[in-house]
C-alpha atoms as a PDB file:
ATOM      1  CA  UNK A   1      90.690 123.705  85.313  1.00  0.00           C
ATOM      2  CA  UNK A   2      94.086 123.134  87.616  1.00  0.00           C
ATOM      3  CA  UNK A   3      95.207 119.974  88.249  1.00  0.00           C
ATOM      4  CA  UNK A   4      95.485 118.091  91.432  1.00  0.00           C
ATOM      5  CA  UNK A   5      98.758 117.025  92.718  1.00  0.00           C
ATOM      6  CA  UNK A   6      99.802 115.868  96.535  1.00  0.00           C
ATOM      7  CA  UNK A   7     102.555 118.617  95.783  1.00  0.00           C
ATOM      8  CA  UNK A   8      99.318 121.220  95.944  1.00  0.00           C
ATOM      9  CA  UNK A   9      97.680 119.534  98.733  1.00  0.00           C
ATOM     10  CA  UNK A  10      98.121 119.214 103.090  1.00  0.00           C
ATOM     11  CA  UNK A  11      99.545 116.977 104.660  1.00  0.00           C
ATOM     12  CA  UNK A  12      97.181 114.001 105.378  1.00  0.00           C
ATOM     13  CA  UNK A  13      96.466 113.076 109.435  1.00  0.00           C
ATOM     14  CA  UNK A  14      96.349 109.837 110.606  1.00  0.00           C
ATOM     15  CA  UNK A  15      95.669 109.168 114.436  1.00  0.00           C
ATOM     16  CA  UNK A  16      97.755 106.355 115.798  1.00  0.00           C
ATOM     17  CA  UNK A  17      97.303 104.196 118.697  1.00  0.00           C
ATOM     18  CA  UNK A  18      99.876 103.484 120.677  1.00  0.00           C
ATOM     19  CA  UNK A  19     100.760 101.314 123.683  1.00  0.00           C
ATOM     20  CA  UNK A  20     102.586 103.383 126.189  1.00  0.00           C
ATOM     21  CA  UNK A  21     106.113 101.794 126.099  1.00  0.00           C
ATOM     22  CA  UNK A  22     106.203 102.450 122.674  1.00  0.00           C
ATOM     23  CA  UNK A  23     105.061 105.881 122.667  1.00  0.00           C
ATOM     24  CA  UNK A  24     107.392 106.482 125.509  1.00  0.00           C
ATOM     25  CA  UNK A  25     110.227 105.302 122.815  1.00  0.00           C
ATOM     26  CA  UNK A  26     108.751 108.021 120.389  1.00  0.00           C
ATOM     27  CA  UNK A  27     107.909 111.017 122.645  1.00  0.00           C
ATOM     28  CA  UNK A  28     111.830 110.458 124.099  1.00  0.00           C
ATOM     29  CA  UNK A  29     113.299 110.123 121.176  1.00  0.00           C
ATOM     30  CA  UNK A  30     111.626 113.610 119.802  1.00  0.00           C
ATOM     31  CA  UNK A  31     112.921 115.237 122.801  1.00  0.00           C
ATOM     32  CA  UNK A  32     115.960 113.995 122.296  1.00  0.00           C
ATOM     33  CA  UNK A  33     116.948 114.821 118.762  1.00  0.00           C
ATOM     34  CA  UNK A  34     114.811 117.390 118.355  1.00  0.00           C
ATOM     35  CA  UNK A  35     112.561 116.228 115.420  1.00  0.00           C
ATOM     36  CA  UNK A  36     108.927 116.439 115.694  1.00  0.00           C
ATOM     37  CA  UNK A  37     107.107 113.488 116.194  1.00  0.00           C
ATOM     38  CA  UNK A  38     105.147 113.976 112.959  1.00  0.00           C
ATOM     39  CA  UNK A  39     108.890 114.055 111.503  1.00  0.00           C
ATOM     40  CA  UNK A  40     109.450 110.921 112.658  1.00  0.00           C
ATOM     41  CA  UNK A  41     106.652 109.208 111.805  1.00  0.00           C
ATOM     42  CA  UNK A  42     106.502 110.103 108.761  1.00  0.00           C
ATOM     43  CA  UNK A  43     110.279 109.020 108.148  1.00  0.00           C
ATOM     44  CA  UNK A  44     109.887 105.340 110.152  1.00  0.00           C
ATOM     45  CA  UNK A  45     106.403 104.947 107.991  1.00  0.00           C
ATOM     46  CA  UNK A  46     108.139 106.148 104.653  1.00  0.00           C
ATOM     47  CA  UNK A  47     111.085 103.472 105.827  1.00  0.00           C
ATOM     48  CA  UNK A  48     109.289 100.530 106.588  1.00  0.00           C
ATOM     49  CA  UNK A  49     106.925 101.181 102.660  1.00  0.00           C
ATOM     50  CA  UNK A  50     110.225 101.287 101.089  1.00  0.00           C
ATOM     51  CA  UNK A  51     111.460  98.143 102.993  1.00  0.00           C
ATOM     52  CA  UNK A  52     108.346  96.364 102.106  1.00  0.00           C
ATOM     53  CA  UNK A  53     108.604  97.168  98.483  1.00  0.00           C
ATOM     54  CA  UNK A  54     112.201  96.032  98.276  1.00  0.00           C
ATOM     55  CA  UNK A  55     112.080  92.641 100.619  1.00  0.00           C
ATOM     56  CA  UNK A  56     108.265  91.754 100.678  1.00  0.00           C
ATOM     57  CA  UNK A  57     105.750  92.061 103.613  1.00  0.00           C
ATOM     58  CA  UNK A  58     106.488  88.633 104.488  1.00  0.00           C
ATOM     59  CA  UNK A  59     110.749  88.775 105.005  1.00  0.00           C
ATOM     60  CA  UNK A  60     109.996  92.329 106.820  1.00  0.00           C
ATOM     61  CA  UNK A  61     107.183  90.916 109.207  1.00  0.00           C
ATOM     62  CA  UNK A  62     109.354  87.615 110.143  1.00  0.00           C
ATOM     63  CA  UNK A  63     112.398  90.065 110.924  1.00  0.00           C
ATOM     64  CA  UNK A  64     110.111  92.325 112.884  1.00  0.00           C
ATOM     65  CA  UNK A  65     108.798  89.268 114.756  1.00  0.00           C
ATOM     66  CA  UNK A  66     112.725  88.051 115.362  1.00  0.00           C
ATOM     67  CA  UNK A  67     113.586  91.345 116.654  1.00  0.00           C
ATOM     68  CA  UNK A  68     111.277  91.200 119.380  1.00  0.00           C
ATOM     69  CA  UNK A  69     111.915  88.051 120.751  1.00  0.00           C
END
């Protein structure tokens, strides 16, 4: 019997929603570097788990919330 691994398997798709300043941000920001927009969101979602882990949901939401203001 093999054994399952995320190593063996796809690549899982999520659909997003976005508002459309923010997914003018993205679809620019592709063009402009050159990295696939799965690329990126991958990256900024693999980021922001590893921030959360280190600081807590809490510290990363109230920075979030300061950086929009």
């Amino acid at each position: 019997m093999s054994q399952f691994t995320i190593e063996s398997t796809p690549l899982v798709q999520y659909a997003l929603r976005l508002d459309h300043q923010l997914h003018n941000k993205f679809y620019s920001l592709s063009k402009r570097t050159k990295i696939p927009m799965s690329t990126l969101g991958r990256l900024s979602i693999t980021m922001f788990l590893e921030k959360v882990d280190l600081n807590g949901i809490t510290t990363v939401l109230k920075e979030l919330e300061n950086s929009n203001e």
